[in-house]
C-alpha atoms as a PDB file:
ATOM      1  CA  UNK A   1      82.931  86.679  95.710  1.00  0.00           C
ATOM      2  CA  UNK A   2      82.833  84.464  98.707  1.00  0.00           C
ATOM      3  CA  UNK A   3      83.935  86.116 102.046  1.00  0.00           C
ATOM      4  CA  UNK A   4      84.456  84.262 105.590  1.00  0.00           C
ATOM      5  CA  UNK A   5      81.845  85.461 107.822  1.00  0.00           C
ATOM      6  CA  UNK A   6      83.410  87.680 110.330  1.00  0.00           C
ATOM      7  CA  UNK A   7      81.462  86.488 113.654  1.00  0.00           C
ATOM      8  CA  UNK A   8      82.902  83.281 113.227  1.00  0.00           C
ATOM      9  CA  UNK A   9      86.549  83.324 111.605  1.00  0.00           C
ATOM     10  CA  UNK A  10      89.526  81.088 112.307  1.00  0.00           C
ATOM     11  CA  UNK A  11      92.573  83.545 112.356  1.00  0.00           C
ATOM     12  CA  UNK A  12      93.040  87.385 112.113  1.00  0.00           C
ATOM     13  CA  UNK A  13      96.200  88.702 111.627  1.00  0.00           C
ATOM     14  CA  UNK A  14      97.219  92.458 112.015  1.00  0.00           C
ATOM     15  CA  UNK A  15      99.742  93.918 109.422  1.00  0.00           C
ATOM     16  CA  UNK A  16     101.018  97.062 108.836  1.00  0.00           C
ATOM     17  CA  UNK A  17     102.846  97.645 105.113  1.00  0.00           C
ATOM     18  CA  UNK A  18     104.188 100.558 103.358  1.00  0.00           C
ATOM     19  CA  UNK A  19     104.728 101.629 100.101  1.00  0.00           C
ATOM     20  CA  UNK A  20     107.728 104.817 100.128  1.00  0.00           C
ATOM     21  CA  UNK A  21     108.382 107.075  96.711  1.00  0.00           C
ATOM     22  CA  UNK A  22     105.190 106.386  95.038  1.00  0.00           C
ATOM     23  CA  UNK A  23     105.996 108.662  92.175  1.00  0.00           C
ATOM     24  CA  UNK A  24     103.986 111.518  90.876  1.00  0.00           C
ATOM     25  CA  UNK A  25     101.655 110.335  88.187  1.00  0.00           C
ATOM     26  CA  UNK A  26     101.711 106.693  89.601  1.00  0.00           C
ATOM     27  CA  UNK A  27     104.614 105.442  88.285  1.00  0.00           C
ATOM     28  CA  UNK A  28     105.491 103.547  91.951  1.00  0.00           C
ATOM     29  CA  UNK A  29     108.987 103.876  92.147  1.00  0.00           C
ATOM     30  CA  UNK A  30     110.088 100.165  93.059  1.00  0.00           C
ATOM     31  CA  UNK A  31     106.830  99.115  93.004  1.00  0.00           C
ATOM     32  CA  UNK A  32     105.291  97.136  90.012  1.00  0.00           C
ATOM     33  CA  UNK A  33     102.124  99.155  88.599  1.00  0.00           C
ATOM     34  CA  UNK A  34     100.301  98.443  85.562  1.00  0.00           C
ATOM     35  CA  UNK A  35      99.721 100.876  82.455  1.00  0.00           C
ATOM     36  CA  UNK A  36      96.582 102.655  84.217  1.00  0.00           C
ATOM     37  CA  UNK A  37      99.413 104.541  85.811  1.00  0.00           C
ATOM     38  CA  UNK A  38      98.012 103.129  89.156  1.00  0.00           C
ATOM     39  CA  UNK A  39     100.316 101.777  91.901  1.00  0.00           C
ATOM     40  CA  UNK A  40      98.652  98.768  93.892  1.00  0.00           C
ATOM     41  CA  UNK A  41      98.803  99.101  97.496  1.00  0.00           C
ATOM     42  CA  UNK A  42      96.627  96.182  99.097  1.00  0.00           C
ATOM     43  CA  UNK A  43      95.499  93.437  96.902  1.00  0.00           C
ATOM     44  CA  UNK A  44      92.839  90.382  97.637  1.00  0.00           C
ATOM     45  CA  UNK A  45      93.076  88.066  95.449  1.00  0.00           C
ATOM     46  CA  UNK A  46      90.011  86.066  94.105  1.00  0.00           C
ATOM     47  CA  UNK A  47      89.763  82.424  96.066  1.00  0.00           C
ATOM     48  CA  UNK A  48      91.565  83.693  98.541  1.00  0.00           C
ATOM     49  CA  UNK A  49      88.313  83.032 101.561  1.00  0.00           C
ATOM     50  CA  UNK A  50      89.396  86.016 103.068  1.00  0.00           C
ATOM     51  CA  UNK A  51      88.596  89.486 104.376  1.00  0.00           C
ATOM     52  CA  UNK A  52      90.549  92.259 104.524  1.00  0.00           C
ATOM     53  CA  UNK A  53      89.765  95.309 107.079  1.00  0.00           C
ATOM     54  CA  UNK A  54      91.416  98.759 106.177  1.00  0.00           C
ATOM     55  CA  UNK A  55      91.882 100.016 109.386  1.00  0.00           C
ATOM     56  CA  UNK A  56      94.004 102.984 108.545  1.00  0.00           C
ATOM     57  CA  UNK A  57      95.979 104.118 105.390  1.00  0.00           C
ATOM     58  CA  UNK A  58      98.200 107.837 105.966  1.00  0.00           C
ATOM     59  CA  UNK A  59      99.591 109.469 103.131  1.00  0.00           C
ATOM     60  CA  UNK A  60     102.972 111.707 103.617  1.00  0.00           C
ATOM     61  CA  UNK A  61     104.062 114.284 100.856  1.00  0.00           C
ATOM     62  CA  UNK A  62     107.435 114.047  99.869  1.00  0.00           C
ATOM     63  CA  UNK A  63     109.099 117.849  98.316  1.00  0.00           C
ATOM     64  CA  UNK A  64     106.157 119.702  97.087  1.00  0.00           C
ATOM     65  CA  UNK A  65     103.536 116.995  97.063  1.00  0.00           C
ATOM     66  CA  UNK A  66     100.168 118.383  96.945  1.00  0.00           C
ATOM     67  CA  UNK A  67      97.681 115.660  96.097  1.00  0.00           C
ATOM     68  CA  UNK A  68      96.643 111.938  96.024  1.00  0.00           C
ATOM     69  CA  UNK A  69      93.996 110.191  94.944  1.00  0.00           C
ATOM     70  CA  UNK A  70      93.340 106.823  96.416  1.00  0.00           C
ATOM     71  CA  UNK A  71      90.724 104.401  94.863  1.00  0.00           C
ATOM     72  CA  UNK A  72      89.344 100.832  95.484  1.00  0.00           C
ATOM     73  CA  UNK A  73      89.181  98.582  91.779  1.00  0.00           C
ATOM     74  CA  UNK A  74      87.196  95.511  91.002  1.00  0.00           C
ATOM     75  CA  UNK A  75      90.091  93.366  90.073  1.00  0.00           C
ATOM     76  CA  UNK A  76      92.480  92.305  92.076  1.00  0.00           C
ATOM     77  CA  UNK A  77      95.013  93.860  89.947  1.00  0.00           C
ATOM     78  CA  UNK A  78      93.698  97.537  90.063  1.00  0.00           C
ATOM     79  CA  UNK A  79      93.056  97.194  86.531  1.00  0.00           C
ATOM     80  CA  UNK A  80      89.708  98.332  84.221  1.00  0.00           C
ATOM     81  CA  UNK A  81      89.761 101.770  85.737  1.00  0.00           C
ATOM     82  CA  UNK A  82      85.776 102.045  84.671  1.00  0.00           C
ATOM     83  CA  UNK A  83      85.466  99.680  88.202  1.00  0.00           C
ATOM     84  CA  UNK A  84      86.785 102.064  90.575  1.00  0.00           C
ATOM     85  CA  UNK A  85      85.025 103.684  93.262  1.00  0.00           C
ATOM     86  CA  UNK A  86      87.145 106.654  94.564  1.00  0.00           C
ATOM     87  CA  UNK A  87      87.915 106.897  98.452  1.00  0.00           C
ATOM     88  CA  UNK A  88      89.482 109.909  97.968  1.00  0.00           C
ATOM     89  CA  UNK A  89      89.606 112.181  95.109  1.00  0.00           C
ATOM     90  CA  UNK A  90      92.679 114.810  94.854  1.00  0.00           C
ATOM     91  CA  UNK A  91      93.211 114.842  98.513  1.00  0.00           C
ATOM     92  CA  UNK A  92      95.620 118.141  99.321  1.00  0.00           C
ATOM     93  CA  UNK A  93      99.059 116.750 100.968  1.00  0.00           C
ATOM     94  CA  UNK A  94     100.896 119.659 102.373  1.00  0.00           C
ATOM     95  CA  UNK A  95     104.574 119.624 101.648  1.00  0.00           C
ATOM     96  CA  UNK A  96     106.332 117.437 104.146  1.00  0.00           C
ATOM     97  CA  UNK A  97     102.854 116.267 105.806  1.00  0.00           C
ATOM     98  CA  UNK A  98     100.696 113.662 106.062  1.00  0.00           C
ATOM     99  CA  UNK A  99      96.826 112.756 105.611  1.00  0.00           C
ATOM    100  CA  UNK A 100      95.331 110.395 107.080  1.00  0.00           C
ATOM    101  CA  UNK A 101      92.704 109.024 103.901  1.00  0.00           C
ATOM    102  CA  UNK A 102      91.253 105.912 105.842  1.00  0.00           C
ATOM    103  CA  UNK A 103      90.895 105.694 110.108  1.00  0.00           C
ATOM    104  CA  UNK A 104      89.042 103.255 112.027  1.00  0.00           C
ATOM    105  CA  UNK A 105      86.605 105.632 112.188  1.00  0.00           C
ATOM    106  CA  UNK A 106      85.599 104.525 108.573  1.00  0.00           C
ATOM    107  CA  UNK A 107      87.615 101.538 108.115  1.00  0.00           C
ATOM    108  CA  UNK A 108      86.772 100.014 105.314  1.00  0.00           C
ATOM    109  CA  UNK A 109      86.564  95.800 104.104  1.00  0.00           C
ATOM    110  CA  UNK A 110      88.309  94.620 101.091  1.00  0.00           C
ATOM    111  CA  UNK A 111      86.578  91.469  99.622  1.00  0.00           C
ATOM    112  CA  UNK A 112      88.063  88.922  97.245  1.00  0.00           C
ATOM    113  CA  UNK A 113      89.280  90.276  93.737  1.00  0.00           C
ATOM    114  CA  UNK A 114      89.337  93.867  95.266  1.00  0.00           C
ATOM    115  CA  UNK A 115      92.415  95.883  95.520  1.00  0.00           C
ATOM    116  CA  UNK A 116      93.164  99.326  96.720  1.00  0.00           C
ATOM    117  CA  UNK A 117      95.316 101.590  94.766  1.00  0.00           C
ATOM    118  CA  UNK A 118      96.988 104.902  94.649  1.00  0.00           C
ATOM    119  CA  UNK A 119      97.777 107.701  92.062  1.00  0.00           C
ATOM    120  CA  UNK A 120      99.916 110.637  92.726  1.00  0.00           C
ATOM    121  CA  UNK A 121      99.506 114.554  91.548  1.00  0.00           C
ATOM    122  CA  UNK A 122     101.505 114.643  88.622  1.00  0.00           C
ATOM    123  CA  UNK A 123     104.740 116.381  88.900  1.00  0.00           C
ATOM    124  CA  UNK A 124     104.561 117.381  92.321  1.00  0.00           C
ATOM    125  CA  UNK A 125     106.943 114.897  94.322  1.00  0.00           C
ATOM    126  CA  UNK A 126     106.608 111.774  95.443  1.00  0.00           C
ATOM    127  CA  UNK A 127     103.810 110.053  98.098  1.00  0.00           C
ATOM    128  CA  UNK A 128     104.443 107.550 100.918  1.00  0.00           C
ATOM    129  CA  UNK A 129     101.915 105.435 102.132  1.00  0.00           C
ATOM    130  CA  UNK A 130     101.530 103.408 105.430  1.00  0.00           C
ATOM    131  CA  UNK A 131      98.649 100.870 105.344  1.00  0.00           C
ATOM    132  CA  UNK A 132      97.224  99.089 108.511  1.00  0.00           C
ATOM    133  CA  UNK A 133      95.083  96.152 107.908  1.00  0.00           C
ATOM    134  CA  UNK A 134      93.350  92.744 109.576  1.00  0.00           C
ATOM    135  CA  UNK A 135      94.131  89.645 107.280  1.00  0.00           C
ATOM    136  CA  UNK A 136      90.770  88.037 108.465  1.00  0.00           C
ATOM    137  CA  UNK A 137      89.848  84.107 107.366  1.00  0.00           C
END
């Protein structure tokens, strides 16, 4: 996994996504997820010579939302759930609140073939997630 060094870098881009109605149980709603039950929410592929720097990822509960889990995967595609590494484990949402799981305060950096993802308390509502990252190569 090659990254760019970050002292010396062509371009960094700022970008702020979101991911709304992340279904209990991970089944993402409009978004494509794979059988794991995980929903992707940042993705770096392998190749792609670049860096990405979580700066910030918030959570909101939806209804009666009381949990969410998020975790970073050794594949790009959040798949082979024996390569996670959890950032947070069963974090509490309060109904019609938000969390904030990552903060530049302990940003994290997504390498190539890394991917974040997110899983939902089962049948408790749905999750939406705002992500703020640097797209650095």
């Amino acid at each position: 996994m090659a990254a760019p060094n970050i002292v010396n870098v062509a371009s960094i881009t700022g970008i702020t996504t979101f991911i709304a109605g992340i279904n209990t149980g991970g089944t993402g709603g409009p978004v494509p997820i794979n059988t794991a039950g995980v929903t992707t929410i940042l993705s770096n592929a392998s190749g792609s010579g670049k860096v990405l720097k979580v700066n910030s990822l918030v959570a909101a509960g939806s209804g009666t939302t009381t949990g969410v889990t998020v975790n970073i995967y050794d594949s790009a595609t959040a798949t082979g759930a024996a390569n996670t590494v959890a950032i947070g484990q069963s974090i509490a949402v309060p109904q019609f609140s938000s969390v904030v799981v990552i903060s530049k305060e302990n940003s994290i950096y997504l390498e190539e073939n890394r991917s974040l993802g997110v899983y939902a308390q089962a049948d408790q509502g749905t999750i939406d997630v705002v992500l703020s990252y640097e797209d650095i190569s």
